[in-house]
C-alpha atoms as a PDB file:
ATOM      1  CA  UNK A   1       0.000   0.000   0.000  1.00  0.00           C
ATOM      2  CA  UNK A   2       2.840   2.282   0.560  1.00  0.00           C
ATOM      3  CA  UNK A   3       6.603   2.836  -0.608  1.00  0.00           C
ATOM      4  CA  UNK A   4       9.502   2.422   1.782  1.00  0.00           C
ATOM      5  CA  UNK A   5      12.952   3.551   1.423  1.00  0.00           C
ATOM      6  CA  UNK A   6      15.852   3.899   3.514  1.00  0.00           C
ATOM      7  CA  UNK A   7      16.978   7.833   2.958  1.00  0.00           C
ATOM      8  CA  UNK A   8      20.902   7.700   5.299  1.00  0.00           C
ATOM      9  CA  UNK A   9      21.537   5.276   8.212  1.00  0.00           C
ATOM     10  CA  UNK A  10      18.253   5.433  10.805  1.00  0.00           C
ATOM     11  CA  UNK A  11      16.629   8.010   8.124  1.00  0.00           C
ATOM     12  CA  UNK A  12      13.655   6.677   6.657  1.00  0.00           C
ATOM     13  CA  UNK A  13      10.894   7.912   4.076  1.00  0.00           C
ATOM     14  CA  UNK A  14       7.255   6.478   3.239  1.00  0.00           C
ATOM     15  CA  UNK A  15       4.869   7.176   0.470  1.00  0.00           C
ATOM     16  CA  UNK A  16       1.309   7.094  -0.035  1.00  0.00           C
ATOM     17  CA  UNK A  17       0.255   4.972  -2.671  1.00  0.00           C
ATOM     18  CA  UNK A  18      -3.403   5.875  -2.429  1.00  0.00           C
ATOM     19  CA  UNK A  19      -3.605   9.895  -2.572  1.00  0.00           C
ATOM     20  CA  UNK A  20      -0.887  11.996  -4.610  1.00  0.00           C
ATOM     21  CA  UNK A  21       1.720  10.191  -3.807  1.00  0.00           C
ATOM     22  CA  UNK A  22       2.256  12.233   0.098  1.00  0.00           C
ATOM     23  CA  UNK A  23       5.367  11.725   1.788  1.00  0.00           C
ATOM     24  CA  UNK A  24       6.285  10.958   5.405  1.00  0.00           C
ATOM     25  CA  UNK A  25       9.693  10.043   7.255  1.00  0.00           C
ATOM     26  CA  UNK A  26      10.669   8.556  10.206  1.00  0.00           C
ATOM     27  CA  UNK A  27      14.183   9.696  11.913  1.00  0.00           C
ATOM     28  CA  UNK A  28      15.546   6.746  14.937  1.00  0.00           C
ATOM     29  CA  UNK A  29      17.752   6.834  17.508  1.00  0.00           C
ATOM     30  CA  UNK A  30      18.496   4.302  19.618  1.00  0.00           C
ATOM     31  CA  UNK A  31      16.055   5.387  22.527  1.00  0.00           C
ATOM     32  CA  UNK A  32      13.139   6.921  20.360  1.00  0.00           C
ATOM     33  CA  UNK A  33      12.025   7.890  16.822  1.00  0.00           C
ATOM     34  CA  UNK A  34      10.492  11.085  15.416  1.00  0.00           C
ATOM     35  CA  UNK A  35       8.117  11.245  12.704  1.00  0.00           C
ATOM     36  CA  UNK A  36       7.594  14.072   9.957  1.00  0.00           C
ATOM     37  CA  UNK A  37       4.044  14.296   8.749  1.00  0.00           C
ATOM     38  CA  UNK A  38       1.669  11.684   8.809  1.00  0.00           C
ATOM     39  CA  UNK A  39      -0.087   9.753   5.434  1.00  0.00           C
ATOM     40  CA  UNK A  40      -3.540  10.443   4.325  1.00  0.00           C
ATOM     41  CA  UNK A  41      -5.366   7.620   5.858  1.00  0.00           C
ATOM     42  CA  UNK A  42      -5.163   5.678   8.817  1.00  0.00           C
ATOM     43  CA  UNK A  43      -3.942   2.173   7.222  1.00  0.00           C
ATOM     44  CA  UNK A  44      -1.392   3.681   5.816  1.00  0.00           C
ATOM     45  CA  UNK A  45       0.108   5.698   9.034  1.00  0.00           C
ATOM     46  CA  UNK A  46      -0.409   2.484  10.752  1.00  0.00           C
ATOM     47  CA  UNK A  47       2.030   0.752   8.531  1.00  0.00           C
ATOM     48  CA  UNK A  48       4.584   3.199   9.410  1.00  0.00           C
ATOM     49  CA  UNK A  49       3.549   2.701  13.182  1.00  0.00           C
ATOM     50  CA  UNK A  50       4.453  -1.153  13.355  1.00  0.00           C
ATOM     51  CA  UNK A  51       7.376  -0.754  11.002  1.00  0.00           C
ATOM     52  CA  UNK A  52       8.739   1.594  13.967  1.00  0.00           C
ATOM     53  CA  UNK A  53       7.367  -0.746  16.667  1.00  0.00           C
ATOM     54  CA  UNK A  54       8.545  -4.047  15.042  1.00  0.00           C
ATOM     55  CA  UNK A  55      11.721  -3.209  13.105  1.00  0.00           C
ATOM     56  CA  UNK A  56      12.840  -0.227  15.122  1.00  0.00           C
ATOM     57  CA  UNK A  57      11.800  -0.773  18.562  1.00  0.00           C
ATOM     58  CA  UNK A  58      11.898   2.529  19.843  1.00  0.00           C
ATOM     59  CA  UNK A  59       8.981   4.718  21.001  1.00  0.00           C
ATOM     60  CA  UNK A  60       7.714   7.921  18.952  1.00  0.00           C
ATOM     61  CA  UNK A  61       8.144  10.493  21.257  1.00  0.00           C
ATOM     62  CA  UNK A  62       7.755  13.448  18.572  1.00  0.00           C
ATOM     63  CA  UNK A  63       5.266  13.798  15.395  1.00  0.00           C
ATOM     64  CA  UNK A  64       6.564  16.864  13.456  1.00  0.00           C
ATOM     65  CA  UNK A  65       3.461  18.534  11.186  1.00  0.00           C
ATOM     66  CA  UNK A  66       5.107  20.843   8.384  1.00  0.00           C
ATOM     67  CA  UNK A  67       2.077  22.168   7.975  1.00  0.00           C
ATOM     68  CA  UNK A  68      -1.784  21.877   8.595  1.00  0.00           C
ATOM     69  CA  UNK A  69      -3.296  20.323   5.751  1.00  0.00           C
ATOM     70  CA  UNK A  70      -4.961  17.021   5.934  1.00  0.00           C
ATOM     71  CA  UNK A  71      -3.330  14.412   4.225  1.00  0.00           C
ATOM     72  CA  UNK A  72       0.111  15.023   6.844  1.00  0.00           C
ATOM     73  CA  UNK A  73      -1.535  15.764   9.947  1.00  0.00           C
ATOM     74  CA  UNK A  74      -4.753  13.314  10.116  1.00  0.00           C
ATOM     75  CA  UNK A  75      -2.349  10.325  11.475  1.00  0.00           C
ATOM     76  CA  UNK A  76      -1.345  12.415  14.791  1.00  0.00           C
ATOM     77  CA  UNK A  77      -3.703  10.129  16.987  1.00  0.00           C
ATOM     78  CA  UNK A  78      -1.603   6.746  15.792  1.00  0.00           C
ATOM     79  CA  UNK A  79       1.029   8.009  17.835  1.00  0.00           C
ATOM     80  CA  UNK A  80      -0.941   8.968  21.511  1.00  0.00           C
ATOM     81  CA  UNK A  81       2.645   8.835  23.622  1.00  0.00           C
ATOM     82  CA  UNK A  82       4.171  11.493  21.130  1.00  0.00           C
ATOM     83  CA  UNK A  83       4.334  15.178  21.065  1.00  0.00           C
ATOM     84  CA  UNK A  84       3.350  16.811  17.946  1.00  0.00           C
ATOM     85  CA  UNK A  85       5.496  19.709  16.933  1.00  0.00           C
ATOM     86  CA  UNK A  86       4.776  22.669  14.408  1.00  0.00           C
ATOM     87  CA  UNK A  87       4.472  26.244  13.545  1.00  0.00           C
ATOM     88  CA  UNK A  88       2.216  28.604  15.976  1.00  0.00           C
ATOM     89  CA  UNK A  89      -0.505  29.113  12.730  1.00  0.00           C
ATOM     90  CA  UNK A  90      -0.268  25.143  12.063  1.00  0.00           C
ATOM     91  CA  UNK A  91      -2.616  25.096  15.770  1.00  0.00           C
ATOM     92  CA  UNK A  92      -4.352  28.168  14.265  1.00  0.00           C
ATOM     93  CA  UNK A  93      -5.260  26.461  11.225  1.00  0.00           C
ATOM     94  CA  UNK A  94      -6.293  22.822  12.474  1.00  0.00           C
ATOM     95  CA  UNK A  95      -8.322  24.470  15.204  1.00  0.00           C
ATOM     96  CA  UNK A  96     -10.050  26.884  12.608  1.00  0.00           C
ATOM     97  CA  UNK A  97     -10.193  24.809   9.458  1.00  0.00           C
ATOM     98  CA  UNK A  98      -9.129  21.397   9.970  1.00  0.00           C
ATOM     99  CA  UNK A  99     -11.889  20.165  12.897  1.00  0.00           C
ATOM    100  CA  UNK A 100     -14.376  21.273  11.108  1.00  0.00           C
ATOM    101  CA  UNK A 101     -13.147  20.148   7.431  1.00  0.00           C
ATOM    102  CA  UNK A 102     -12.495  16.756   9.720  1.00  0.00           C
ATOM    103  CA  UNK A 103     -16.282  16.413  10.820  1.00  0.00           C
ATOM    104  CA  UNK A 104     -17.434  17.458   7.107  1.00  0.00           C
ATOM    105  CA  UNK A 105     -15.692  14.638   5.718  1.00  0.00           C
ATOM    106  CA  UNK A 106     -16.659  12.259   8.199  1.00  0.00           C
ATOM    107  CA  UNK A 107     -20.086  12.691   7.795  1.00  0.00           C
ATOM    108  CA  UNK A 108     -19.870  11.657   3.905  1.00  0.00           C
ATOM    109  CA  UNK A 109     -16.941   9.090   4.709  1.00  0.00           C
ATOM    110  CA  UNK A 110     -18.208   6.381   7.758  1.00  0.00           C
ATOM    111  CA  UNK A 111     -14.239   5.305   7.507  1.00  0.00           C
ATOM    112  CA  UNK A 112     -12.751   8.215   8.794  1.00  0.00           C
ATOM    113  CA  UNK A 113     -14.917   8.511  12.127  1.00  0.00           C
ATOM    114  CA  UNK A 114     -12.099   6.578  13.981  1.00  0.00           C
ATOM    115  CA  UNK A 115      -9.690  10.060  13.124  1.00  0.00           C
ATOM    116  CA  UNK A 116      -9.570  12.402  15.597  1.00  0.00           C
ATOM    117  CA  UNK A 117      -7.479  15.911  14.997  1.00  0.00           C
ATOM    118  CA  UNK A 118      -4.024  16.122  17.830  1.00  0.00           C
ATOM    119  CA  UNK A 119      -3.454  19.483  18.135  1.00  0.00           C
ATOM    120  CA  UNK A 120       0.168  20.579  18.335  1.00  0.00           C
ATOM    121  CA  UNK A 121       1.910  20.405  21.685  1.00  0.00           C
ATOM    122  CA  UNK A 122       4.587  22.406  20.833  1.00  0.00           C
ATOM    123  CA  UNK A 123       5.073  25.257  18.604  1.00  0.00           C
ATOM    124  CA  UNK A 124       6.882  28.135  17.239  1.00  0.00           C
ATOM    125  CA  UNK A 125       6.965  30.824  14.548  1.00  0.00           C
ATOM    126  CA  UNK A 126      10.643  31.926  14.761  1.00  0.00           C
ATOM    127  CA  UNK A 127      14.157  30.772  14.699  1.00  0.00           C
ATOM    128  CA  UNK A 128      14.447  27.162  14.887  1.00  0.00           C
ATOM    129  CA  UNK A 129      14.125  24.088  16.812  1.00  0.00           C
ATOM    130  CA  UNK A 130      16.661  21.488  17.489  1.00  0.00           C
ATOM    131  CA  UNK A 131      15.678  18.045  18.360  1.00  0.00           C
ATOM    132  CA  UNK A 132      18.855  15.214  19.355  1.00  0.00           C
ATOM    133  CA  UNK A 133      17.721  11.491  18.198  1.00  0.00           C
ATOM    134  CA  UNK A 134      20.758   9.884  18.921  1.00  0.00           C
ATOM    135  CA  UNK A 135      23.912  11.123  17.253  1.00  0.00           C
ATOM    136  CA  UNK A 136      21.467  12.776  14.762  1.00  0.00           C
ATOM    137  CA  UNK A 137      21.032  16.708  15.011  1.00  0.00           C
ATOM    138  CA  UNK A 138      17.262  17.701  13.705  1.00  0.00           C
ATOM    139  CA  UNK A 139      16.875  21.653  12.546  1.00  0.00           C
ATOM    140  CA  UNK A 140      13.000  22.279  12.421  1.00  0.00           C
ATOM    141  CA  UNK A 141      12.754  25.846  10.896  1.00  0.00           C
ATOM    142  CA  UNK A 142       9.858  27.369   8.617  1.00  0.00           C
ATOM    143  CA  UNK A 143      10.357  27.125   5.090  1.00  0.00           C
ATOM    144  CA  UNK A 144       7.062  28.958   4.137  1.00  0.00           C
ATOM    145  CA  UNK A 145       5.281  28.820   0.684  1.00  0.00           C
ATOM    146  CA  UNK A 146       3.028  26.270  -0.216  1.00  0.00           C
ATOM    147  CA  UNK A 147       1.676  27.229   3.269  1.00  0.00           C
ATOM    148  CA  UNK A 148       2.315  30.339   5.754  1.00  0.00           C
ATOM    149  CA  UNK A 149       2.810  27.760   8.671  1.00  0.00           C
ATOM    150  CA  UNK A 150       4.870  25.155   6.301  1.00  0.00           C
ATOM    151  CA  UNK A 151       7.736  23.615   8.340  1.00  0.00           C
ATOM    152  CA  UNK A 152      11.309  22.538   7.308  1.00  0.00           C
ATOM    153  CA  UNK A 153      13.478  19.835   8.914  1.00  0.00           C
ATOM    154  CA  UNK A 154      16.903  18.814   8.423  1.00  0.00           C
ATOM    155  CA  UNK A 155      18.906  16.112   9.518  1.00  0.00           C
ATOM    156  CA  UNK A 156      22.188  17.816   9.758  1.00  0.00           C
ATOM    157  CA  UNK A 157      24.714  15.465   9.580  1.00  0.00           C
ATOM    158  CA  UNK A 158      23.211  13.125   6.579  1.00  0.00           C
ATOM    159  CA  UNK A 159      21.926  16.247   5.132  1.00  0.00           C
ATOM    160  CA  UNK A 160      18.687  14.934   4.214  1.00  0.00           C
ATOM    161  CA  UNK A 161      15.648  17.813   4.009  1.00  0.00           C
ATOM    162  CA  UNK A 162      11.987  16.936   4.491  1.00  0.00           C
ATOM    163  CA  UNK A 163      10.514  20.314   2.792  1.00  0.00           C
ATOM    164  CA  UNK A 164       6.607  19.515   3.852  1.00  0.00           C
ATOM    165  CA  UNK A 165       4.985  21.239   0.784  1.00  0.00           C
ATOM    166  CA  UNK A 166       6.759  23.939  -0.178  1.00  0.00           C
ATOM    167  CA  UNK A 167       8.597  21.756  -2.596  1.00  0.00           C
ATOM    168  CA  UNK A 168       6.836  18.777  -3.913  1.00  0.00           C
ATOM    169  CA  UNK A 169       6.591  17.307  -7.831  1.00  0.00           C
ATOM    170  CA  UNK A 170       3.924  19.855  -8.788  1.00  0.00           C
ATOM    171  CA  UNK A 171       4.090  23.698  -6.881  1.00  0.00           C
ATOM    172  CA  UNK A 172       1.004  24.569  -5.360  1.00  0.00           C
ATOM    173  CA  UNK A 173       0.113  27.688  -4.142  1.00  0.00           C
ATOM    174  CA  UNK A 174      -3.560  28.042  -3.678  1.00  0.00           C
ATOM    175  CA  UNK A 175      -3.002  28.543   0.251  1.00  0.00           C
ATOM    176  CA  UNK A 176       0.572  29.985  -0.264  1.00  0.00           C
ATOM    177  CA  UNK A 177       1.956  32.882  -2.210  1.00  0.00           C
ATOM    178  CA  UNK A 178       4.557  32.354  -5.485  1.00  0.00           C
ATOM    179  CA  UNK A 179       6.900  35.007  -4.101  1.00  0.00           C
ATOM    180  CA  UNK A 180       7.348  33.589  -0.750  1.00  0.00           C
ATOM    181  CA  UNK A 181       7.588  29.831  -2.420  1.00  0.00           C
ATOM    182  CA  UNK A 182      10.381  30.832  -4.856  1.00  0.00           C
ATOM    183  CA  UNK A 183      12.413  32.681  -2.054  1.00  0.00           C
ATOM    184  CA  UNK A 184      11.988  29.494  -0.139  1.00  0.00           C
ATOM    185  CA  UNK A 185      13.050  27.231  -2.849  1.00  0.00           C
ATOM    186  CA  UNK A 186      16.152  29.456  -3.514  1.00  0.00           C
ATOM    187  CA  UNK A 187      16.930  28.966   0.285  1.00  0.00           C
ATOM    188  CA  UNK A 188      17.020  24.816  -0.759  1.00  0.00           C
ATOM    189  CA  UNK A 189      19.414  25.434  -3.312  1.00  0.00           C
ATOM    190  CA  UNK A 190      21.898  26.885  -0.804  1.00  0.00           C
ATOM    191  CA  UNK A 191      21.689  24.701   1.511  1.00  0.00           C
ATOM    192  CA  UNK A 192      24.307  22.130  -0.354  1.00  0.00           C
ATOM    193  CA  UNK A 193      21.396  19.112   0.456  1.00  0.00           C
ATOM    194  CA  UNK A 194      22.556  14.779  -0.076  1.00  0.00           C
ATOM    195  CA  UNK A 195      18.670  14.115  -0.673  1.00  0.00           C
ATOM    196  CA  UNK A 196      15.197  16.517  -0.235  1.00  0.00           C
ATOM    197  CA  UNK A 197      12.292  14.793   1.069  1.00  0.00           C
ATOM    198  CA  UNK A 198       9.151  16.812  -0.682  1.00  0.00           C
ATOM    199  CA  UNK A 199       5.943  16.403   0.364  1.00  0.00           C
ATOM    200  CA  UNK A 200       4.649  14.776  -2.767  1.00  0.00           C
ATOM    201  CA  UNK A 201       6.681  12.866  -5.389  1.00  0.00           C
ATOM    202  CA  UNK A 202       9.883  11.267  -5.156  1.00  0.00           C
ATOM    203  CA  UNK A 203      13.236  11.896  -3.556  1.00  0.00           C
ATOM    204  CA  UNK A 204      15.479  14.047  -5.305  1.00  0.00           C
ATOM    205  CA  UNK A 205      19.226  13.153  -5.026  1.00  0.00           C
ATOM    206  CA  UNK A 206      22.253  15.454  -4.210  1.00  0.00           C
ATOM    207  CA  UNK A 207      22.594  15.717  -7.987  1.00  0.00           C
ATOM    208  CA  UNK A 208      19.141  17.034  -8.983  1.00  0.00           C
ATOM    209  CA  UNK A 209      18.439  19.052  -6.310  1.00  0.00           C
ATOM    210  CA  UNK A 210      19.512  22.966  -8.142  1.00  0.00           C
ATOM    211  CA  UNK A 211      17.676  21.755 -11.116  1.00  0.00           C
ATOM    212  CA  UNK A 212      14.562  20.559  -9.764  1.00  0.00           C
ATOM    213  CA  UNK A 213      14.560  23.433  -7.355  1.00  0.00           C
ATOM    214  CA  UNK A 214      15.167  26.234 -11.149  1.00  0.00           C
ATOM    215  CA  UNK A 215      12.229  23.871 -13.010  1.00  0.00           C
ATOM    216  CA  UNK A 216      10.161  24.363 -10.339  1.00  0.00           C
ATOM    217  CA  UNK A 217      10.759  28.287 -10.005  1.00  0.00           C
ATOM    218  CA  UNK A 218      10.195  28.401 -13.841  1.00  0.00           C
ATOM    219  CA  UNK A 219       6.499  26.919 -13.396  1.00  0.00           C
ATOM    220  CA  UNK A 220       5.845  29.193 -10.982  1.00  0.00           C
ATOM    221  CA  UNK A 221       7.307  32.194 -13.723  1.00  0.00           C
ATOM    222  CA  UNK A 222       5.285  30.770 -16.608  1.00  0.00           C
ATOM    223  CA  UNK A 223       1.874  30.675 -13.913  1.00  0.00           C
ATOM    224  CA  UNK A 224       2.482  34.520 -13.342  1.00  0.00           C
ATOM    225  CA  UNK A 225       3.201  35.256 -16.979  1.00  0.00           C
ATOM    226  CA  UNK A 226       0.107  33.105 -17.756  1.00  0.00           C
ATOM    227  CA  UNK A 227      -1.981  34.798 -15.761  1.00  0.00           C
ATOM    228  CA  UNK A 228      -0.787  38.695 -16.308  1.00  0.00           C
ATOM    229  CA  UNK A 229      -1.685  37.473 -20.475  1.00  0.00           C
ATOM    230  CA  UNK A 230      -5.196  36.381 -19.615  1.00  0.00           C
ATOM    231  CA  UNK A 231      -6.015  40.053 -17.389  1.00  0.00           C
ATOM    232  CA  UNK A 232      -5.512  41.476 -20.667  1.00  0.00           C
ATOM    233  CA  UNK A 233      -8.565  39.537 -21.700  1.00  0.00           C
ATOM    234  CA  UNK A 234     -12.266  40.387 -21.338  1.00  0.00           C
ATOM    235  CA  UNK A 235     -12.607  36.916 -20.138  1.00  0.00           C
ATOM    236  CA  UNK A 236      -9.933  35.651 -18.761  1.00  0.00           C
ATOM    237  CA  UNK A 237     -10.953  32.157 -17.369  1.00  0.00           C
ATOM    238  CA  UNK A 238     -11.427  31.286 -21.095  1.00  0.00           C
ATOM    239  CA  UNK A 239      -8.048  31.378 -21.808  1.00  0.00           C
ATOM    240  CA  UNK A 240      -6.362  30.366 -18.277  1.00  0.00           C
ATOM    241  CA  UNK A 241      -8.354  27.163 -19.223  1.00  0.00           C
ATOM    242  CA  UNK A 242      -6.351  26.519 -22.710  1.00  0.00           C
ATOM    243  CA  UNK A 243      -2.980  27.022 -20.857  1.00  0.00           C
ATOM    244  CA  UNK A 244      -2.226  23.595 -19.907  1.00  0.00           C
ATOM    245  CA  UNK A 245       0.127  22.430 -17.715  1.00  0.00           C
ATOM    246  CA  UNK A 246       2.695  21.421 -19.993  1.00  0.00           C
ATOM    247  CA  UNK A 247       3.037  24.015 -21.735  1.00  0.00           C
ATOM    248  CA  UNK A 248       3.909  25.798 -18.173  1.00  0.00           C
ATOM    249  CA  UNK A 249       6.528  22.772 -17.636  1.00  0.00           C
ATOM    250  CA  UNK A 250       5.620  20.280 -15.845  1.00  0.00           C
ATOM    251  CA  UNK A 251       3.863  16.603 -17.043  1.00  0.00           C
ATOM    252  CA  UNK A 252       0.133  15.814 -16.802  1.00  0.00           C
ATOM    253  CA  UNK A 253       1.086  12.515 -15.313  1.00  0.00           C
ATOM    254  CA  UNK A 254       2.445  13.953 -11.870  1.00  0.00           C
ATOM    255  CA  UNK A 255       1.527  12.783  -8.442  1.00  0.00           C
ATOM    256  CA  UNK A 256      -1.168  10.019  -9.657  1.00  0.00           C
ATOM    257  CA  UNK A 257      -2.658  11.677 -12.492  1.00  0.00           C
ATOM    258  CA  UNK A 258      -3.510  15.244 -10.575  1.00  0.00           C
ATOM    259  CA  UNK A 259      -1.036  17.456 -11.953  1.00  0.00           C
ATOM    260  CA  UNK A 260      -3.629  19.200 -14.713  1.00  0.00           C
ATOM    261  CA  UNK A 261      -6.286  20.422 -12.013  1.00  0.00           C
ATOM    262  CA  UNK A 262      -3.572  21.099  -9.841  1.00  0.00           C
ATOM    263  CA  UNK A 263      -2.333  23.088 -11.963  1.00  0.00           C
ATOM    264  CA  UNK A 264      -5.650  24.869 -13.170  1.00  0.00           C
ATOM    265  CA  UNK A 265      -5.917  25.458  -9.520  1.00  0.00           C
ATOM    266  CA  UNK A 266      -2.781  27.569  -9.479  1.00  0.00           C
ATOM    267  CA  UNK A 267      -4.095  29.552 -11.846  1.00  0.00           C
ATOM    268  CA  UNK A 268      -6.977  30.748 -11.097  1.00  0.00           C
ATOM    269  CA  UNK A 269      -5.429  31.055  -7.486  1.00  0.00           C
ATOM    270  CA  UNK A 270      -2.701  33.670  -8.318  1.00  0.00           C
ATOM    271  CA  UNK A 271      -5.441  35.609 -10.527  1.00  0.00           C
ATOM    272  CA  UNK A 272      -7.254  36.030  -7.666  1.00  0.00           C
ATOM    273  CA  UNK A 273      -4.205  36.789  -5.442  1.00  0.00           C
ATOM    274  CA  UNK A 274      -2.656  38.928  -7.960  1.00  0.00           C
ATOM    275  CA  UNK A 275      -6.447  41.128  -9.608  1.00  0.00           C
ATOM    276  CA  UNK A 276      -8.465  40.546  -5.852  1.00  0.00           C
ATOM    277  CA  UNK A 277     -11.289  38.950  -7.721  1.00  0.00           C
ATOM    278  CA  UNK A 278     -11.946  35.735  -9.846  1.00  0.00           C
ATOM    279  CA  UNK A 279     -11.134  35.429 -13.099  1.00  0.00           C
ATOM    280  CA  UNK A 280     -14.870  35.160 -15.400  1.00  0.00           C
ATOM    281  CA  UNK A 281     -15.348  33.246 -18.347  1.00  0.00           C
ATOM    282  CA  UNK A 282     -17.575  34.459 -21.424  1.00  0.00           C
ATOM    283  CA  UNK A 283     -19.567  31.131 -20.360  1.00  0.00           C
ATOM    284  CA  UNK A 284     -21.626  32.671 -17.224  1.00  0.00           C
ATOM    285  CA  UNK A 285     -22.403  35.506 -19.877  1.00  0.00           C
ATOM    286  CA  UNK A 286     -24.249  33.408 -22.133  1.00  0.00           C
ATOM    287  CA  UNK A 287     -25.941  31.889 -18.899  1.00  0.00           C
ATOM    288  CA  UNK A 288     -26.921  34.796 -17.879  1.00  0.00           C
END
C-alpha cells in the first residue's frame, strides 16, 4: 500500500500509494524515533507505526506537522505517547479549518470517524528548533510557501531535508503565495542538500536538487506570466483554461494523475491573489 525507502543510516521515508503520492519520514535513535508528517489515511500511518514498533523498537516520542493540511496531519492520533510539533498558525489552522473540514468529511466518509485531529503540543513561529535522536542533530525551521505555517526539517549530519509542501513534484500555491515559495526554494538550493524529502513525489538526489529546485521556479514564472496574459482579456478564465500544464513545464502525469487540475488550480489562485477577484469566463455571460 505504501513505498519504503531507507533515505541515510536510521533516516527513513514512506509514500502514499493511495492519494498523490504524500510523503512521510521517520528519523531513529536508539532510545526513540520522530516522525515528519503523517499519510492520508489511517492504514497507511499504521504501517509506518508497526514498522517503527517491530523493526525499530523505539517509542515515537515526537510527530513533526510541516504544515496543517490534511493528508500530513490526520495520522497524529496513531502516535498517543508522542508530542506533535509545528508552527504557531499550524494550531491556528487545524483548530479553525481542519476540525471542522475533519467532521465534514466524516459525515460523507463512515471510515474516517475513527480520526480524531491532535493538536500541536509544541510550537513556534521563529528561529528554529533542534531536536537530538541519537547522534542525529534535527533543525526544524519554517520554510514557508506552499503554506504560511509550512515547516522545514533537516537532519544535519546526513543532510537529508523533508521540505513539507513547499517543494513537492507539482508547486502549489492556492493557500501559499509564489513570491514567498520561490524565495523558499532558492533557500534549498543553498543549503548544499545529499537528498530533499518533498511532500509529494519522489526523492530528489544530491545531484538534482539545483535543477529541480530552477524547473520548479520556472512553473511558478510561466503561472504569473500566464496569468498577467489572460487580465488582458475580457474573459480571462477562457483562456487560463487553454494554458495547460505542460506548456507551463511540468507533465500531466504527476503525483497520480492530478497534476492538470492542480495546476488549473494555481491559476486561477494567483489571478485572484494577484487582480483581488476571480477570473470570469464568457460562459456565465451566455448563462446569464
Amino acid at each position: 500500500m505504501i513505498q519504503q525507502e531507507r533515505v541515510a543510516d536510521n533516516v527513513y521515508f514512506f509514500q502514499s500509494r493511495v492519494y498523490a503520492e504524500v510523503n512521510s519520514g521517520v528519523i531513529a535513535g536508539p532510545d526513540m524515533a520522530v516522525v515528519i508528517d503523517t499519510l492520508p489515511f489511517p492504514e497507511e500511518t499504521m504501517i509506518i507505526r508497526d514498522f517503527i514498533e517491530r523493526e525499530l523498537q523505539v517509542p515515537v516520542r515526537y510527530v513533526i506537522n510541516t504544515h496543517y493540511h490534511a493528508d500530513h496531519t490526520w495520522g497524529n492520533f496513531l502516535f498517543p505517547g508522542a508530542k506533535v510539533i509545528a508552527h504557531n498558525l499550524c494550531y491556528q489552522l487545524l483548530e479553525e479549518k481542519g476540525i471542522p473540514a475533519l467532521e465534514r468529511a466524516q459525515e460523507s466518509n463512515p471510515s474516517l470517524r475513527q480520526i480524531k485531529i491532535v493538536l500541536p503540543h509544541i510550537t513556534f513561529d521563529q528561529g528554529e528548533m533542534t531536536i537530538n535522536v541519537g547522534k542525529k542533530n534535527l533543525r526544524i525551521s519554517p520554510l514557508p510557501g506552499h503554506t504560511m505555517d509550512n515547516l522545514a526539517v533537516l537532519v544535519e549530519e546526513d543532510k537529508v531535508l523533508y521540505t513539507g509542501d513547499t517543494l513537492m513534484a507539482v508547486p502549489y500555491i492556492v493557500d501559499g503565495d509564489i513570491d514567498v515559495s520561490i524565495e523558499s526554494m532558492n533557500k534549498i538550493k543553498e543549503m548544499g542538500l545529499e537528498n530533499v524529502v518533498q511532500g509529494h513525489g519522489d526523492i530528489i538526489l544530491r545531484g538534482e536538487v539545483n535543477q529541480v529546485v530552477d524547473d520548479d521556479i520556472e512553473y511558478l514564472e510561466n503561472l504569473r506570466k500566464a496569468v498577467k496574459k489572460a487580465n488582458r482579456r475580457k474573459y480571462p478564465l477562457d483562456l487560463l483554461e487553454e494554458v495547460g500544464v505542460e506548456s507551463c513545464g511540468k507533465s500531466r502525469v504527476l503525483l497520480g494523475g492530478l497534476a492538470p487540475d492542480l495546476h488549473f488550480n494555481n491559476l486561477k489562485a494567483l489571478y485572484f491573489q494577484m487582480y483581488g477577484e476571480d477570473p470570469v469566463g464568457s460562459e456565465l455571460y451566455y448563462e446569464d
